[in-house]
N, C-alpha and C. Protein backbone atom coordinates (compact mmCIF):
# COMPACT_ATOMS: atom_id res chain seq x y z
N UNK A 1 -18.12 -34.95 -21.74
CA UNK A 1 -17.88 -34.57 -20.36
C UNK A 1 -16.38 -34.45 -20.14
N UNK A 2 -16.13 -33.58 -18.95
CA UNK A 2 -14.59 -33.07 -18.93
C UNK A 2 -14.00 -34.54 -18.03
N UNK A 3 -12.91 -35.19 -18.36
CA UNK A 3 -12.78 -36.31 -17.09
C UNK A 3 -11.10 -35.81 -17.47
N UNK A 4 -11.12 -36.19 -15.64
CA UNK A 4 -9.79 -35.71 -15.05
C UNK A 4 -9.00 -37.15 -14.30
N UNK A 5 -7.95 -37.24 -14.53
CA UNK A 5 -7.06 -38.44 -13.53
C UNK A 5 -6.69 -37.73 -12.13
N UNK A 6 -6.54 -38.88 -11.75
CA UNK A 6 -6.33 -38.46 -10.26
C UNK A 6 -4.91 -37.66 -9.89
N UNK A 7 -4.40 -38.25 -10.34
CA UNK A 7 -2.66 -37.21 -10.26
C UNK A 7 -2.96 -35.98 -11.04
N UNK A 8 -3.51 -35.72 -12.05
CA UNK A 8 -3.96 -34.04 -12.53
C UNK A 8 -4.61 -33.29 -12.38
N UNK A 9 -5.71 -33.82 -10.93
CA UNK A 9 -6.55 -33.08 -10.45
C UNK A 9 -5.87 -32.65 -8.84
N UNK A 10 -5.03 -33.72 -8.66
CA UNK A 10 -4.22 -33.64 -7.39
C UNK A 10 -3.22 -32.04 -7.65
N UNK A 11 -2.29 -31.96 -8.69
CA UNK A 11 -1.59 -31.18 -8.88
C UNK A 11 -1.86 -30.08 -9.18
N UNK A 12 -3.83 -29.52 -9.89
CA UNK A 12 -4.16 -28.49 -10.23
C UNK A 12 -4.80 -28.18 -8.56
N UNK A 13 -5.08 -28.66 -7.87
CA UNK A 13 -5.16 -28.50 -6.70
C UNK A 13 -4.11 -27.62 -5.91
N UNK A 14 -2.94 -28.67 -5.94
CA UNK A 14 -2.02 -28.00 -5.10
C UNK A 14 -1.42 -26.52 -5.82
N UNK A 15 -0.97 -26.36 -7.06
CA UNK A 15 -1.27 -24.68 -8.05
C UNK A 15 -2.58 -23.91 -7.50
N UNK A 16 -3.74 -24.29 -7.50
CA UNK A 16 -4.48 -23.60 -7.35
C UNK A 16 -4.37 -23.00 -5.61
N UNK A 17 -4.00 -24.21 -4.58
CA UNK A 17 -3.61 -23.37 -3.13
C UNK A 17 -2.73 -22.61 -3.26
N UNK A 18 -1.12 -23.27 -3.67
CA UNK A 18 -0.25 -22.53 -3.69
C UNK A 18 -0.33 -21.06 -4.28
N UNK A 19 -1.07 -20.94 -5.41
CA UNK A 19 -1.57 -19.57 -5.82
C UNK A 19 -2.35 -18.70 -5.09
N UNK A 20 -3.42 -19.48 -4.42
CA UNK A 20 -3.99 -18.66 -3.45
C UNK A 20 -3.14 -18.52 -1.96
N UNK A 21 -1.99 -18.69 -1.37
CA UNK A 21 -1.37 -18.89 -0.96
C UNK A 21 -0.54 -17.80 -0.78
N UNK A 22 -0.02 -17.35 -1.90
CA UNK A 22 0.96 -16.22 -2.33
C UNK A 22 0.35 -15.13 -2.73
N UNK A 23 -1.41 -14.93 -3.31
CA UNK A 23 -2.02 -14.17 -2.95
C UNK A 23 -2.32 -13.56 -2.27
N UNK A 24 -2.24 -14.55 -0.93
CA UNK A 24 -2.62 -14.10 0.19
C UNK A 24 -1.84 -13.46 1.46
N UNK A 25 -0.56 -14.05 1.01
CA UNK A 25 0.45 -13.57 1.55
C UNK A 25 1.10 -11.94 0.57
N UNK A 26 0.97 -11.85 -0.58
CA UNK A 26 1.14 -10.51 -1.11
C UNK A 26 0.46 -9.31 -0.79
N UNK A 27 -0.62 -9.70 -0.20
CA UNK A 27 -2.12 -8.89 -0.06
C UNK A 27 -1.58 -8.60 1.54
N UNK A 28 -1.16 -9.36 2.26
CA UNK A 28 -0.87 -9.40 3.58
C UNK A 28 0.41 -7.84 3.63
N UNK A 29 1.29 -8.31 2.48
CA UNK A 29 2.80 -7.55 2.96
C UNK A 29 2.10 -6.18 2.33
N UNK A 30 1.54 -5.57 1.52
CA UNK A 30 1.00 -5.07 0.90
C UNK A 30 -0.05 -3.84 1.85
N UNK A 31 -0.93 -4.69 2.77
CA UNK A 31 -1.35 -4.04 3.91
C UNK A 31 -0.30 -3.67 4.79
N UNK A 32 0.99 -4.62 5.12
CA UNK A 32 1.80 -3.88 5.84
C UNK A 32 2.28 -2.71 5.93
N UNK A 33 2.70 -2.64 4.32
CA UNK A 33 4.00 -1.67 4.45
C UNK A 33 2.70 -0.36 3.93
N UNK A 34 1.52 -0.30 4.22
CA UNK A 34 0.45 0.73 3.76
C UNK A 34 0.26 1.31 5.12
N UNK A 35 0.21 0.25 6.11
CA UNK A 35 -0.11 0.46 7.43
C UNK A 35 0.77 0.62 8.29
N UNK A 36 1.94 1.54 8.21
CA UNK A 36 3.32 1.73 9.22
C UNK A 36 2.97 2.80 9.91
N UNK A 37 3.37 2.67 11.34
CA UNK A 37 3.33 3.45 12.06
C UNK A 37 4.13 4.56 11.64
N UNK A 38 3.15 5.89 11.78
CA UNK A 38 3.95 7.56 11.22
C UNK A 38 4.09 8.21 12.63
N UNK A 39 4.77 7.83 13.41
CA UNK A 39 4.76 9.52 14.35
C UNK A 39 6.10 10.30 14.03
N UNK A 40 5.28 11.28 14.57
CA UNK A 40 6.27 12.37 14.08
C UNK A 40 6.78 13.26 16.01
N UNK A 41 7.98 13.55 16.02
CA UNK A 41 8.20 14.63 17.22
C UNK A 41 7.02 15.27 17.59
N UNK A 42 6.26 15.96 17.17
CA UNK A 42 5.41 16.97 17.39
C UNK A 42 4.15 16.03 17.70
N UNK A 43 4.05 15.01 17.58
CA UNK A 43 3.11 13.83 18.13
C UNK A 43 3.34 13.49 19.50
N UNK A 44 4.46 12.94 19.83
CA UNK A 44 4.47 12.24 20.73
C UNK A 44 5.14 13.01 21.97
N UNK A 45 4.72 12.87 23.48
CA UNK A 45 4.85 13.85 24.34
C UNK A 45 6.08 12.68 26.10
N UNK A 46 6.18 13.52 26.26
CA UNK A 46 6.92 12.77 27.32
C UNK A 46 6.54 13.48 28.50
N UNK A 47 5.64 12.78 29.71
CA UNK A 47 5.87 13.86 30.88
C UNK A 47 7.04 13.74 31.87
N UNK A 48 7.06 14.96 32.55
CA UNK A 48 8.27 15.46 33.06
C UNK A 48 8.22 14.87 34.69
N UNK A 49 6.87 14.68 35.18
CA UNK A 49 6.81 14.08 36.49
C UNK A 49 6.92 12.27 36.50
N UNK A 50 6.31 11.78 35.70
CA UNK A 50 6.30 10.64 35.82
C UNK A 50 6.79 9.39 34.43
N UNK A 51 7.66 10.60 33.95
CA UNK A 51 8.18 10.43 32.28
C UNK A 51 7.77 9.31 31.28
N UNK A 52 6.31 9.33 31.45
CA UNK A 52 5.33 8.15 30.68
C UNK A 52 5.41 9.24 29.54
N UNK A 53 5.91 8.11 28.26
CA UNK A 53 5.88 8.91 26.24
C UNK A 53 4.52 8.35 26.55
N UNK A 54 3.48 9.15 25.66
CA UNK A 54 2.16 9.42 25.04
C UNK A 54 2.45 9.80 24.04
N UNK A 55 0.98 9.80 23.32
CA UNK A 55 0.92 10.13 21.55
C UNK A 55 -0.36 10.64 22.08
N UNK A 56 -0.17 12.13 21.22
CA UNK A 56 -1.66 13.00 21.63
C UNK A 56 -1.66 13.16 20.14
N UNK A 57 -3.02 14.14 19.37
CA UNK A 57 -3.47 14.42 18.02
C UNK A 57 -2.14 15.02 17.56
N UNK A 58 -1.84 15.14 16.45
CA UNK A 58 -1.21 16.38 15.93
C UNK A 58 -1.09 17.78 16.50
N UNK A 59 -2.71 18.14 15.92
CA UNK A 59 -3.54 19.61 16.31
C UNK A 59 -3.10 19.98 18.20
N UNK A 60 -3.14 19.26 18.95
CA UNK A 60 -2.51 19.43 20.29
C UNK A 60 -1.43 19.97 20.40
N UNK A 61 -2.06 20.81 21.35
CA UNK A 61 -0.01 21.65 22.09
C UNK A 61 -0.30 21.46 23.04
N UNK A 62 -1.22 21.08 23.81
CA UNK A 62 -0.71 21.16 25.29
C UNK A 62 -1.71 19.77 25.19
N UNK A 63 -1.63 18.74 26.45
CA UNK A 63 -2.27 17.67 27.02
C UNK A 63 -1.95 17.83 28.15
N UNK A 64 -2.66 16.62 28.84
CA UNK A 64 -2.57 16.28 30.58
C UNK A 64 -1.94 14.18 30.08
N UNK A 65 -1.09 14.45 31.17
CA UNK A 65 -0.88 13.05 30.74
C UNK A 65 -1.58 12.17 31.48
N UNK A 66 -1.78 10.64 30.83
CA UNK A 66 -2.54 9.69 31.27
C UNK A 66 -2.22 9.06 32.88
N UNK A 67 -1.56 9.17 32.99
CA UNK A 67 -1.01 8.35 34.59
C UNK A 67 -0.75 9.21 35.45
N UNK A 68 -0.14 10.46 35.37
CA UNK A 68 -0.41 11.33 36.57
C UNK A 68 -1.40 12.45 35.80
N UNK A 69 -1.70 12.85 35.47
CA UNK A 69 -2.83 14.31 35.26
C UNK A 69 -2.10 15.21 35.19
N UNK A 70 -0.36 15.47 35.00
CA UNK A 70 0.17 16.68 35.04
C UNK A 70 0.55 17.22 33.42
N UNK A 71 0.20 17.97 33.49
CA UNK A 71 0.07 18.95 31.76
C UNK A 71 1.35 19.28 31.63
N UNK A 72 1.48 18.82 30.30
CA UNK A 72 2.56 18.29 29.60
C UNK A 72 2.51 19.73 28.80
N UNK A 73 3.55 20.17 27.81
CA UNK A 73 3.75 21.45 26.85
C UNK A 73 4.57 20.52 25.90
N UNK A 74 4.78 21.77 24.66
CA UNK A 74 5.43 21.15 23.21
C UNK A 74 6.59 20.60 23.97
N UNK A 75 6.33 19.35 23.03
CA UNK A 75 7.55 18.14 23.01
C UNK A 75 8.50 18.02 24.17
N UNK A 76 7.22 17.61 25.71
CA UNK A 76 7.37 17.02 26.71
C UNK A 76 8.08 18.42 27.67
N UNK A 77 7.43 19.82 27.24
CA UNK A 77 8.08 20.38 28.16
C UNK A 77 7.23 21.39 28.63
């Protein structure tokens, strides 16, 4: 049978968190920098009455903006 002391089961313990630990935190930064916000000019719109920035599709040229209803044109004009 496998027998373990108490101080070498203590320390494969704390390796085994600490490993999962830094796993978990690599996996974390990893999703970050995968998941960055992309807008681009041609995304994002500014209206001219109540100058609230929005983010409409790409494919959009024209919208209505969210807080007043007044229709916005390419890149807030």
């Amino acid at each position: 049978m496998f027998s373990l002391a108490y101080k070498d089961g203590f320390v494969l313990y704390l390796l085994f968190t600490l490993g999962a630990l830094v796993a978990v935190m690599a996996y974390y930064a990893w999703q970050a920098r995968t998941r960055e916000w992309r807008t681009s000019e041609e995304k994002l719109y500014r209206c001219p009455e109540c100058n609230l920035t929005f983010i409409i599709g790409r494919e959009q040229r024209r919208a209505s903006c969210p807080r007043c209803g007044r229709r916005c044109g390419n890149r807030g004009g």
